[in-house]
Protein backbone atom coordinates (compact mmCIF):
# COMPACT_ATOMS: atom_id res chain seq x y z
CA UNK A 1 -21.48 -0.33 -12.23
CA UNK A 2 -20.54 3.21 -12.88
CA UNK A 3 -21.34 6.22 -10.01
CA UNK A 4 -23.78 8.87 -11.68
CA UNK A 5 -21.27 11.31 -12.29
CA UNK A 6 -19.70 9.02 -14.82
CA UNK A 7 -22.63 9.96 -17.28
CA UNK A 8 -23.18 13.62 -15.67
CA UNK A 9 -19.60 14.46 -15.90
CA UNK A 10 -19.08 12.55 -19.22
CA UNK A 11 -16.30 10.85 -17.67
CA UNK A 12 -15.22 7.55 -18.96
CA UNK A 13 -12.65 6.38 -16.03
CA UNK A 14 -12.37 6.99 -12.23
CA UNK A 15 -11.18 10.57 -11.88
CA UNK A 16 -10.45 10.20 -7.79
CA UNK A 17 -7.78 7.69 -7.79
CA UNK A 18 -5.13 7.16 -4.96
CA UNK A 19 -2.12 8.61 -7.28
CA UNK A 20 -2.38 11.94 -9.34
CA UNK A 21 -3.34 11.73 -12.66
CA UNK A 22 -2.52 14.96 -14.98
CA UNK A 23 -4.99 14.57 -17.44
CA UNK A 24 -8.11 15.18 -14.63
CA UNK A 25 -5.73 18.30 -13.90
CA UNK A 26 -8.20 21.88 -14.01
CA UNK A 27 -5.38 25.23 -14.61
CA UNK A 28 -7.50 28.03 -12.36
CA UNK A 29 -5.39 31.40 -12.43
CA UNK A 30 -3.28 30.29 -9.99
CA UNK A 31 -2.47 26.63 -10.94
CA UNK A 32 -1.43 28.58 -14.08
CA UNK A 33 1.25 31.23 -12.38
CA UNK A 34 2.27 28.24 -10.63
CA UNK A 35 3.15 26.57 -13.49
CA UNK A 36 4.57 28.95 -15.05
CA UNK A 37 6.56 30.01 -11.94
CA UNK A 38 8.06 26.41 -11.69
CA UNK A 39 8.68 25.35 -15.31
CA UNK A 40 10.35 29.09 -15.05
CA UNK A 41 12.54 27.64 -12.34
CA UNK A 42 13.69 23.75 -14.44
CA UNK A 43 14.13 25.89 -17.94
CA UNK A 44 16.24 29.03 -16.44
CA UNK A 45 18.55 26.01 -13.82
CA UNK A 46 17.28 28.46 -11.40
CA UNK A 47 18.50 26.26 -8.88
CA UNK A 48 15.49 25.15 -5.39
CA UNK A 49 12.03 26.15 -6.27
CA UNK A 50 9.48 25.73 -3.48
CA UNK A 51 5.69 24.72 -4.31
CA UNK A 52 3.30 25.11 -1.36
CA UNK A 53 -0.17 24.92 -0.29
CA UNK A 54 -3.45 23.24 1.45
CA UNK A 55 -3.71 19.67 1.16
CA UNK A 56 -5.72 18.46 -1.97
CA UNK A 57 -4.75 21.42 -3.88
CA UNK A 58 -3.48 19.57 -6.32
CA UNK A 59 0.29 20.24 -5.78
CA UNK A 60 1.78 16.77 -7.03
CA UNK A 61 -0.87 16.81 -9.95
CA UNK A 62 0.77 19.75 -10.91
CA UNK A 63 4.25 18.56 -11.41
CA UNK A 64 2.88 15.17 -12.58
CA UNK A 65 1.82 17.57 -15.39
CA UNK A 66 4.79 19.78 -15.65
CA UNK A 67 6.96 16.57 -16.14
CA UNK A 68 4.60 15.74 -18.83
CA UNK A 69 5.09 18.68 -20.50
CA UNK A 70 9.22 19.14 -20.17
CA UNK A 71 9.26 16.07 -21.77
């Protein structure tokens, strides 16, 4: 039995799942600079790069999805 939001959402699968899953991932302005700011940091061997913020922000979704892309 699928939760309404399957159908209002148009979602097909779970999108709140214990581990992160890139493809539910939304880029708001500042997902985006942080993105960029850390895939800056791998390409240019820029050596530690620190990625902070709030719980549930969606930190570890993010470089679920920058590994993703580097590959």
């Amino acid at each position: 039995m699928n939760p309404d939001y399957y159908r209002d959402f148009g979602l097909a699968r779970d999108p709140f799942n214990v581990t992160p899953d890139p493809s539910f991932l939304y880029l708001s302005p500042s997902h985006r600079e942080a993105m960029a700011q850390l895939g800056y940091g791998i390409k240019a061997r820029r050596g530690f790069v620190l990625l902070t913020g709030e719980v549930g922000t969606g930190k570890t979704t993010l470089i679920h999805a920058l590994l993703e892309e580097l590959r």
